[in-house]
C-alpha atoms as a PDB file:
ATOM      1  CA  UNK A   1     124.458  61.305  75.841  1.00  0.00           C
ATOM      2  CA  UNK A   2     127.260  59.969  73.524  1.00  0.00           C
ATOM      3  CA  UNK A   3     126.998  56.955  71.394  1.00  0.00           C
ATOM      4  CA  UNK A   4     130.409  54.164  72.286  1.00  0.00           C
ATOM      5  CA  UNK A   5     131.468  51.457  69.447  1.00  0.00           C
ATOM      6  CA  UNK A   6     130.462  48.784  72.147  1.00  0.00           C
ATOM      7  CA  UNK A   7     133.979  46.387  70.025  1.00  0.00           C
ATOM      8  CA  UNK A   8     136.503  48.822  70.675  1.00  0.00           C
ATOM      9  CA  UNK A   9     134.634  51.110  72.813  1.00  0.00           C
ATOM     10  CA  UNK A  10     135.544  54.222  70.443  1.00  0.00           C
ATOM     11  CA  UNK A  11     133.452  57.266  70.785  1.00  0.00           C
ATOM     12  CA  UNK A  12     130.997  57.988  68.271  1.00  0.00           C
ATOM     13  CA  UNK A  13     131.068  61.453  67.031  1.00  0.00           C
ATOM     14  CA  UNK A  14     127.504  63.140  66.337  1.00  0.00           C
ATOM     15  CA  UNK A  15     128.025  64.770  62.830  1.00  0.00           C
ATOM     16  CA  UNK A  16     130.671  62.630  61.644  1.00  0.00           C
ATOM     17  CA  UNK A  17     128.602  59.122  62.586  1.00  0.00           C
ATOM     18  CA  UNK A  18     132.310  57.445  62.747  1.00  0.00           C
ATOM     19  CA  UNK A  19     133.735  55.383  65.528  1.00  0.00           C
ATOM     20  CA  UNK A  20     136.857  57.270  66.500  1.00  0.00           C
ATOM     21  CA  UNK A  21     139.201  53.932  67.054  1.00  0.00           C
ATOM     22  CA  UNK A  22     138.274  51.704  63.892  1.00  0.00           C
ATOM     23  CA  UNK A  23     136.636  54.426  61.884  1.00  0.00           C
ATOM     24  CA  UNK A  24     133.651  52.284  61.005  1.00  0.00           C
ATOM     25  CA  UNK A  25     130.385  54.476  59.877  1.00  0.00           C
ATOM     26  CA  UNK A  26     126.905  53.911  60.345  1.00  0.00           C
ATOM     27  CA  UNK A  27     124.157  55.737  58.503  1.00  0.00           C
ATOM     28  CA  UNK A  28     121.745  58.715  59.004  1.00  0.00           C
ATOM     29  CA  UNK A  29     119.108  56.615  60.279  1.00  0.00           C
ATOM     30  CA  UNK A  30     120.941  54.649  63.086  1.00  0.00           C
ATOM     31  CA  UNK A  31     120.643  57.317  64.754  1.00  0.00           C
ATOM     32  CA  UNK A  32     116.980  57.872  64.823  1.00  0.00           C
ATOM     33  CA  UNK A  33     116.621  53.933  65.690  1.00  0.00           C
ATOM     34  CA  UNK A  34     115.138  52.560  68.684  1.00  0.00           C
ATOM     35  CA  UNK A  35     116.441  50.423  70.162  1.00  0.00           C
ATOM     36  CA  UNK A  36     120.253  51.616  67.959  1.00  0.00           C
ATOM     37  CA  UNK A  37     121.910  49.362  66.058  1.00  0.00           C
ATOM     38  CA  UNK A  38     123.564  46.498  68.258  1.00  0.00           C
ATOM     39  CA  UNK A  39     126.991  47.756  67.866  1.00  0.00           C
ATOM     40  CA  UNK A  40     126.325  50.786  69.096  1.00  0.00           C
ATOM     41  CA  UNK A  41     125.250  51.950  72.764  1.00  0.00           C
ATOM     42  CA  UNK A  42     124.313  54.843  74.268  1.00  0.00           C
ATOM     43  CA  UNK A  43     123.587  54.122  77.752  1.00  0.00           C
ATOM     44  CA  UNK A  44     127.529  54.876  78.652  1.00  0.00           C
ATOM     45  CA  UNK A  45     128.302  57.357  80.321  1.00  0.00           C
ATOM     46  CA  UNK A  46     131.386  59.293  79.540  1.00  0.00           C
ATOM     47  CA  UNK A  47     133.711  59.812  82.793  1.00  0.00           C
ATOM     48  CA  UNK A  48     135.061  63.291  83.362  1.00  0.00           C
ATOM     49  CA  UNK A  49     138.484  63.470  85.250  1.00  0.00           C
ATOM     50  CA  UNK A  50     137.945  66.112  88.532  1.00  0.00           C
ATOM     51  CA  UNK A  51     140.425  68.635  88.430  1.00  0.00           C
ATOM     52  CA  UNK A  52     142.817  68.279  91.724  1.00  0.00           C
ATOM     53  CA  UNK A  53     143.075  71.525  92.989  1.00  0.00           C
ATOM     54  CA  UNK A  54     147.101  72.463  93.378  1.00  0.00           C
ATOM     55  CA  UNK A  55     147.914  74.635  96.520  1.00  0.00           C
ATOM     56  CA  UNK A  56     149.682  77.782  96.269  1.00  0.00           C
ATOM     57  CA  UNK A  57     153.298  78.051  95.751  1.00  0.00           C
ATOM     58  CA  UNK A  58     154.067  81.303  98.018  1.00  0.00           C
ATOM     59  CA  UNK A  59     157.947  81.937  99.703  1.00  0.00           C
ATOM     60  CA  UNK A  60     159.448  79.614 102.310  1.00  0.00           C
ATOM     61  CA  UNK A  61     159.750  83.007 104.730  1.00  0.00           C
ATOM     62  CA  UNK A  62     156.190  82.944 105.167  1.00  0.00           C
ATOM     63  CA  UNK A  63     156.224  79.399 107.126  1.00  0.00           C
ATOM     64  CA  UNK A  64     158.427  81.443 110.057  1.00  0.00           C
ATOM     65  CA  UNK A  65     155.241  83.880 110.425  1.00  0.00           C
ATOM     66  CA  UNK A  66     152.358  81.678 112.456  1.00  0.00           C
ATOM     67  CA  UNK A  67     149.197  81.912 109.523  1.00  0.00           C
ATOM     68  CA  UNK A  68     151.031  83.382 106.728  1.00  0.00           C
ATOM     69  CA  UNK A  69     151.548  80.023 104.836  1.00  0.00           C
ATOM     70  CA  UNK A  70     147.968  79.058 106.496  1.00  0.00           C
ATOM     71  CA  UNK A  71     146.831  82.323 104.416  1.00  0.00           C
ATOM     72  CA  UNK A  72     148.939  81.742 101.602  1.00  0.00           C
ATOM     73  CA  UNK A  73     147.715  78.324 100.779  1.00  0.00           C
ATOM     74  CA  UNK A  74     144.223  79.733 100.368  1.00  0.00           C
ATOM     75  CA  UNK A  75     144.880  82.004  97.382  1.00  0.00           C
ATOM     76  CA  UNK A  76     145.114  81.709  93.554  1.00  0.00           C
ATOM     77  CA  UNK A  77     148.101  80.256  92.127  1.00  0.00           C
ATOM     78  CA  UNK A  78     148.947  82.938  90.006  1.00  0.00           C
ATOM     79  CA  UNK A  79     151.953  83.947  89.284  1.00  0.00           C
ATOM     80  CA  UNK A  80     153.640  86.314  91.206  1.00  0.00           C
ATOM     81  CA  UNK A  81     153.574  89.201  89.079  1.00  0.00           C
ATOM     82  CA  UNK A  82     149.877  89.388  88.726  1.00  0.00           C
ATOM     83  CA  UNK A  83     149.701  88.940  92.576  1.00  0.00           C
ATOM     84  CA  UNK A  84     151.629  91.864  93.154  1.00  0.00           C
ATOM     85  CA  UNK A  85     149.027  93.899  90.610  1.00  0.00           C
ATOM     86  CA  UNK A  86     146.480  92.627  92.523  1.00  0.00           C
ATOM     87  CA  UNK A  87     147.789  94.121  95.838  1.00  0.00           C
ATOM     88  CA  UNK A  88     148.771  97.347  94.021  1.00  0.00           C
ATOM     89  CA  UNK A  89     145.306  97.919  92.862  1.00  0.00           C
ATOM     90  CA  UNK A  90     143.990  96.833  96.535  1.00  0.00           C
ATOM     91  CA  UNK A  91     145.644  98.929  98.877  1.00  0.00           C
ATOM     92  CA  UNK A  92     144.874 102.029  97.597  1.00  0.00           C
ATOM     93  CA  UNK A  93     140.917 101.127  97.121  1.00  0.00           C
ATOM     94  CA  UNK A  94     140.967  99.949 100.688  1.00  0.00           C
ATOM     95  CA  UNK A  95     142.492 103.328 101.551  1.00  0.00           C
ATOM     96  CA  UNK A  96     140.094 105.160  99.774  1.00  0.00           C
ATOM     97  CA  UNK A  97     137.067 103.412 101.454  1.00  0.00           C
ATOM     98  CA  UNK A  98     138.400 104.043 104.800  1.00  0.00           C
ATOM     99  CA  UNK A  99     139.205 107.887 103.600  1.00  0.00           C
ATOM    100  CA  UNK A 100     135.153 108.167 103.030  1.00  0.00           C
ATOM    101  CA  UNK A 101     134.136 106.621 105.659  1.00  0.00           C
ATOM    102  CA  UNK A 102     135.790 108.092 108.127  1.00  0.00           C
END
């Protein structure tokens, strides 16, 4: 778990022992301590933003076709280049499976 400057709230880093807002250090031994120094906590835990999934930007066309966009919406948001690749490479190895097996 991180170590917070509990003045300015700063992050402690690990190697560098320094508070990343007012740059104050502590020594070797704080962190070893128990309970830490009283400037310093470590029972805060550090927030992590989710990542918001975007939809898929696919043509306008494809909203005139009922489950196209529906489709669409449920693929990678790559560009469009690579999605083209992708179905190059995928037609002909569905081909090929249905070749064998029938």
């Amino acid at each position: 778990m991180p170590y917070y400057h509990i003045k300015d709230n700063g992050k402690i880093g690990f190697w560098s022992r320094r508070c990343s807002k007012c740059g104050k250090k502590w020594s070797i031994m704080a962190w070893f301590q128990y309970p830490p120094p009283k400037d310093m906590s470590k029972f805060v835990v550090e927030r992590k933003e989710k990542k918001v999934k975007k939809p898929a930007s696919y043509a306008k066309w494809a909203d005139g076709i009922p489950g196209v966009g529906l489709f669409a919406s449920f693929l990678p948001n790559w560009p469009r280049w690579v999605r083209i690749l992708v179905v190059a490479q995928v037609i002909p190895i569905i081909g090929v499976l249905v070749w064998i097996l029938m």
